[in-house]
C-alpha atoms as a PDB file:
ATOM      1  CA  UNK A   1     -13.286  15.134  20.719  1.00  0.00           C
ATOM      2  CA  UNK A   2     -16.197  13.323  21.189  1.00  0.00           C
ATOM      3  CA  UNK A   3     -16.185  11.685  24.756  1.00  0.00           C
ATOM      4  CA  UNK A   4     -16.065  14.253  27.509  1.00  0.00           C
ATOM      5  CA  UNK A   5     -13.530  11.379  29.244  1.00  0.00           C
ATOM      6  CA  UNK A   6      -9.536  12.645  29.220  1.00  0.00           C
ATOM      7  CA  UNK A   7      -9.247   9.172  27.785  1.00  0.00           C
ATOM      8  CA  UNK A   8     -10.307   7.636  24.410  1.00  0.00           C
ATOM      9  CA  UNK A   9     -11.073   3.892  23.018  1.00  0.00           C
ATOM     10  CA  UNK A  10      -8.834   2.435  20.490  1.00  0.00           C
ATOM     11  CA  UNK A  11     -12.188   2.658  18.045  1.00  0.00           C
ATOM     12  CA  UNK A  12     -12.235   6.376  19.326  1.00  0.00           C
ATOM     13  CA  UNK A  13      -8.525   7.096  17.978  1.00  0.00           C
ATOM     14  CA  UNK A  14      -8.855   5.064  14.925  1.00  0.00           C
ATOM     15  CA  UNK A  15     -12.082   7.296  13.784  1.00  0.00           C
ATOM     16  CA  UNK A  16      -9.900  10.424  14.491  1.00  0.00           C
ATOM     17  CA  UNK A  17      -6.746   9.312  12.696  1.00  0.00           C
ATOM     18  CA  UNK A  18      -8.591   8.081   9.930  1.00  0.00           C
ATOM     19  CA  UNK A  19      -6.793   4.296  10.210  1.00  0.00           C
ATOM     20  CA  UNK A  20      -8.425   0.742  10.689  1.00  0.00           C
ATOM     21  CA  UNK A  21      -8.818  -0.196  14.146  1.00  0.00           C
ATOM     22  CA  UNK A  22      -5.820  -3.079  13.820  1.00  0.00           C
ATOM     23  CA  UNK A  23      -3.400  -0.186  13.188  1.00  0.00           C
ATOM     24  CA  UNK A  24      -4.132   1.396  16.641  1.00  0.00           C
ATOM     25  CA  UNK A  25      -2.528  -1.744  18.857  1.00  0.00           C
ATOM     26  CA  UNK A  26       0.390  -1.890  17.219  1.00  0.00           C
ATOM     27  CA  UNK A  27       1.100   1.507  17.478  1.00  0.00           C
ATOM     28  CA  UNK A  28       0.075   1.057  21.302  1.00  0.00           C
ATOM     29  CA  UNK A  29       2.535  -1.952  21.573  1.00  0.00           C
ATOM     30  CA  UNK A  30       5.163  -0.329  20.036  1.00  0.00           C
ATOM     31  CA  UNK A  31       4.802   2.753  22.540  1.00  0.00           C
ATOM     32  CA  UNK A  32       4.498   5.291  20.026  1.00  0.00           C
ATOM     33  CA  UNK A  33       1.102   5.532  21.291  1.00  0.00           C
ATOM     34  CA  UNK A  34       0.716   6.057  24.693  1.00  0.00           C
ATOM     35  CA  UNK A  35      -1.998   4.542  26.698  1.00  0.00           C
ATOM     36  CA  UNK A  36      -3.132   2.322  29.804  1.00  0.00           C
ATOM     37  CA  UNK A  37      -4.911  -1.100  29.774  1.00  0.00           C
ATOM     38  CA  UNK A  38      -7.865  -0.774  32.212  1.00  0.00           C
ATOM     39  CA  UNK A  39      -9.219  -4.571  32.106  1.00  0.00           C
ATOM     40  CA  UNK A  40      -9.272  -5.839  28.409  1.00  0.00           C
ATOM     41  CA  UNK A  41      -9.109  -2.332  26.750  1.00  0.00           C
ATOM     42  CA  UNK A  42      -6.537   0.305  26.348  1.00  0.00           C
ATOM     43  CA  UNK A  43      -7.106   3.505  27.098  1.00  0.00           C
ATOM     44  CA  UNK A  44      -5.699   6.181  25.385  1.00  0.00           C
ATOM     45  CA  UNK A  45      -4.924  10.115  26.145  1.00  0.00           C
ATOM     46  CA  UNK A  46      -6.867  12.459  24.418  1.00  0.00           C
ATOM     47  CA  UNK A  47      -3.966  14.635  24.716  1.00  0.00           C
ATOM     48  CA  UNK A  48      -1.379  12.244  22.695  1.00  0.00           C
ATOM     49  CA  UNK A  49      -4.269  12.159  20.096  1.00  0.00           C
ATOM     50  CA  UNK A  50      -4.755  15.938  19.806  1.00  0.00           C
ATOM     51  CA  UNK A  51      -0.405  16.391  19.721  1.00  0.00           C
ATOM     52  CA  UNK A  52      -0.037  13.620  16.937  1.00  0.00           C
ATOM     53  CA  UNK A  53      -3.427  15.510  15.156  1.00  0.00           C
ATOM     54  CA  UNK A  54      -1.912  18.978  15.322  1.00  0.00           C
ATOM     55  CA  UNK A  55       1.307  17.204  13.985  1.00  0.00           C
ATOM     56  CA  UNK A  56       0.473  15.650  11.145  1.00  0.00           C
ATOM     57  CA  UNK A  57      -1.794  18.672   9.988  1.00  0.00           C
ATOM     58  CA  UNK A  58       1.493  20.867  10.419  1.00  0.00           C
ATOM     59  CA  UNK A  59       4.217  21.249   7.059  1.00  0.00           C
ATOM     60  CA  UNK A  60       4.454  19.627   4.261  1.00  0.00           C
ATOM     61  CA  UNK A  61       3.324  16.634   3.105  1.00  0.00           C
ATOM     62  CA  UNK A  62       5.760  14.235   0.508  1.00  0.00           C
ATOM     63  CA  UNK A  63       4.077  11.441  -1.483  1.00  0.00           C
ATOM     64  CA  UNK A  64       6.068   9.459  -3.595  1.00  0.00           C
ATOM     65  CA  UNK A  65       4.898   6.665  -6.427  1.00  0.00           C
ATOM     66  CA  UNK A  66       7.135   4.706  -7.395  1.00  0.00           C
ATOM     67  CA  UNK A  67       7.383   1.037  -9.563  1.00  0.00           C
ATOM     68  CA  UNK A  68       9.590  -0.681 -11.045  1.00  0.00           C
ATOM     69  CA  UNK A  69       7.349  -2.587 -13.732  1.00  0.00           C
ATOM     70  CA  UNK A  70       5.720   0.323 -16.249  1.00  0.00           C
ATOM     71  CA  UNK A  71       2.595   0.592 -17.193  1.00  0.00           C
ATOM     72  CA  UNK A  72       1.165   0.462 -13.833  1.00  0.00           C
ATOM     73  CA  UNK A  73      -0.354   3.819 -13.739  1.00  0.00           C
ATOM     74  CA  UNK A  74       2.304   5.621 -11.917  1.00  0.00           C
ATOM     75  CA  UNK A  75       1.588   8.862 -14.061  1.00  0.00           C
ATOM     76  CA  UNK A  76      -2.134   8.576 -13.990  1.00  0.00           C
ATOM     77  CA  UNK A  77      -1.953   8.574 -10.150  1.00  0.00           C
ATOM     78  CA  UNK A  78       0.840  10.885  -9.701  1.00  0.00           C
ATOM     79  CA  UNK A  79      -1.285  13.813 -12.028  1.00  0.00           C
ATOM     80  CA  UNK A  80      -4.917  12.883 -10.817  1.00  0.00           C
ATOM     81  CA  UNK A  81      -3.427  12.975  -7.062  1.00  0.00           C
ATOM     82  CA  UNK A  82      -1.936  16.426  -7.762  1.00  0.00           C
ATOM     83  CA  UNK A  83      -4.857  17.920  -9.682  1.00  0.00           C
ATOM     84  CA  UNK A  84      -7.318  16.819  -6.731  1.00  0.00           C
ATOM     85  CA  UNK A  85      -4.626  18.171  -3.936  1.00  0.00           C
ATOM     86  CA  UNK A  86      -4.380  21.542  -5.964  1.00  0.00           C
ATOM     87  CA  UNK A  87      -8.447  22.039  -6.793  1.00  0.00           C
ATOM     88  CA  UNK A  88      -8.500  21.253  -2.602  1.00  0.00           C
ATOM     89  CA  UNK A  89      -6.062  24.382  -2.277  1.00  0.00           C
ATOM     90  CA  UNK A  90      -2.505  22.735  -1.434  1.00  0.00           C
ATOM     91  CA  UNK A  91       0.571  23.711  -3.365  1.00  0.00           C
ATOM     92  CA  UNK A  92       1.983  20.938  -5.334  1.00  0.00           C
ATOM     93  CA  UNK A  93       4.989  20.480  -6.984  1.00  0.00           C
ATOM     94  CA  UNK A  94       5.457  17.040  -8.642  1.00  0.00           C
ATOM     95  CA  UNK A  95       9.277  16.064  -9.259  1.00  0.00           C
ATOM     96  CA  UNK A  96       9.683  13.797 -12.326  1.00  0.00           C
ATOM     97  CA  UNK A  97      12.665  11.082 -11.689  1.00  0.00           C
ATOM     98  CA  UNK A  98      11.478   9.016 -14.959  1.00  0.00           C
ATOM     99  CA  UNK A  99      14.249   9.289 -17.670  1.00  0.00           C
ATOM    100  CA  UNK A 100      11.484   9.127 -20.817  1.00  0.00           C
ATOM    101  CA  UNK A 101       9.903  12.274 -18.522  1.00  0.00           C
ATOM    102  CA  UNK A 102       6.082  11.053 -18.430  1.00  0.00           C
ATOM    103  CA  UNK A 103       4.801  13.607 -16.229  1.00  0.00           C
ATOM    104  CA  UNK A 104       6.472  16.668 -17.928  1.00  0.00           C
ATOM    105  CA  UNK A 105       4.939  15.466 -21.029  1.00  0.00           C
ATOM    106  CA  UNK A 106       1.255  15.107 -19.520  1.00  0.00           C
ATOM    107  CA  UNK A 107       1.196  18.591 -18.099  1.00  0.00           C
ATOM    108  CA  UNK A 108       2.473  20.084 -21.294  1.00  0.00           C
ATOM    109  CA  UNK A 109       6.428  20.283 -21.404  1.00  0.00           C
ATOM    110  CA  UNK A 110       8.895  19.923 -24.108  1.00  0.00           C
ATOM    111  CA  UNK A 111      11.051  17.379 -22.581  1.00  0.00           C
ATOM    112  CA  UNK A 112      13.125  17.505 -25.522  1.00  0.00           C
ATOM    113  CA  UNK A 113      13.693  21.190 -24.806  1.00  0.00           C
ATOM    114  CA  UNK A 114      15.462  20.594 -21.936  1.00  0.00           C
ATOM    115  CA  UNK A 115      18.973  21.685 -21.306  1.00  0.00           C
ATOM    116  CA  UNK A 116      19.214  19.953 -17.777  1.00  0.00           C
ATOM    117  CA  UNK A 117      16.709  17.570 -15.659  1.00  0.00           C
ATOM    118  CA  UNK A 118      16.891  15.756 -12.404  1.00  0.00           C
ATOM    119  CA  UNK A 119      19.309  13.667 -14.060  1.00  0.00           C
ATOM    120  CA  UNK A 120      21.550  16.249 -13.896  1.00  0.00           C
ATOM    121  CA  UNK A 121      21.097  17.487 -10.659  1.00  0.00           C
ATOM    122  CA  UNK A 122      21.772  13.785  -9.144  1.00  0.00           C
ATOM    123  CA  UNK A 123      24.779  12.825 -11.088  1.00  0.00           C
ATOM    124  CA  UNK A 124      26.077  16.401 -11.450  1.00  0.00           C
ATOM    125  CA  UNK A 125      27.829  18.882  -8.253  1.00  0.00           C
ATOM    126  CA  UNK A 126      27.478  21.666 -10.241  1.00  0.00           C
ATOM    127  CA  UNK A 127      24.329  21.570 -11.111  1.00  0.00           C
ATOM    128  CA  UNK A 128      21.665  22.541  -8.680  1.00  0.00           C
ATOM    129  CA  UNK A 129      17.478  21.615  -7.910  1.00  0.00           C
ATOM    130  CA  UNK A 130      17.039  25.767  -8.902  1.00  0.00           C
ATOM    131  CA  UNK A 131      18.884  24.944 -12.316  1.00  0.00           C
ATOM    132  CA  UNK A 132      16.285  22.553 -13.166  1.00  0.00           C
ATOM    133  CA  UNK A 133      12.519  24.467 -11.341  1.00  0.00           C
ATOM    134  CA  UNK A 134      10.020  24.441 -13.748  1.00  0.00           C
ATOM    135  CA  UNK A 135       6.961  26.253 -12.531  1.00  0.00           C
ATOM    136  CA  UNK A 136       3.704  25.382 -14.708  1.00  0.00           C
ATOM    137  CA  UNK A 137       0.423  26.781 -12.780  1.00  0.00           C
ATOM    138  CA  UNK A 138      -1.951  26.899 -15.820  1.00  0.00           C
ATOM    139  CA  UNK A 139      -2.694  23.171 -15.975  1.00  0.00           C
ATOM    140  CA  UNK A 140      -5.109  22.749 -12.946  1.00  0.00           C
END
């Protein structure tokens, strides 16, 4: 951290969590952010940065995109955001919940050889998320 204090400015923990400044006072209001008000300013612990940090760098990470008006570039996003995470070394796996199945068509599958999709898995108790795994590394 950059301040050798144990405490850190709300401009301080907005450059290390990567948010606008704004974000940090409701967050401090709330009390999901810990801190103390020493005159005008809020203090915050270095310590309840590092925690949150080390937390949010920890496990997986779920994105979804979703719209309901099409043509909006949900696919575009949804493959260019995976391509970049994978070339940056994180294991993707994109789910498709569109019925016409744009994103297994962009990376290359036969949608029309499918015996079962996510479709089936939601509406279906027999059928299961392994039924329906579709592993294509070669496109990235």
């Amino acid at each position: 951290m950059a301040s050798q204090s144990p405490f850190l400015s709300t401009e301080e923990v907005a450059k290390l969590l990567n948010v606008h400044t704004k974000t940090v006072a409701p967050w401090i209001k709330s009390g999901k952010l810990p801190s103390m008000k020493i005159g005008r300013e809020y203090r915050i612990p270095k310590e309840a940065i590092e925690k949150r940090v080390n937390r949010i760098t920890q496990g997986p990470c779920i994105i979804a995109v979703a719209n309901q008006k099409g043509g909006v570039a949900k696919i575009t996003l949804t493959l260019n955001l995976a391509a970049g995470l994978a070339l940056r070394g994180k294991r993707v796996l994109i789910v498709d919940l569109d019925p016409q199945g744009g994103c297994d068509v962009s990376v290359g599958i036969a949608t029309d050889s499918l015996n079962k999709t996510v479709h089936n898995v939601l509406i279906d108790d027999e059928v299961e998320f392994t039924d329906i795994y579709y592993s294509n590394e070669v496109w990235v």
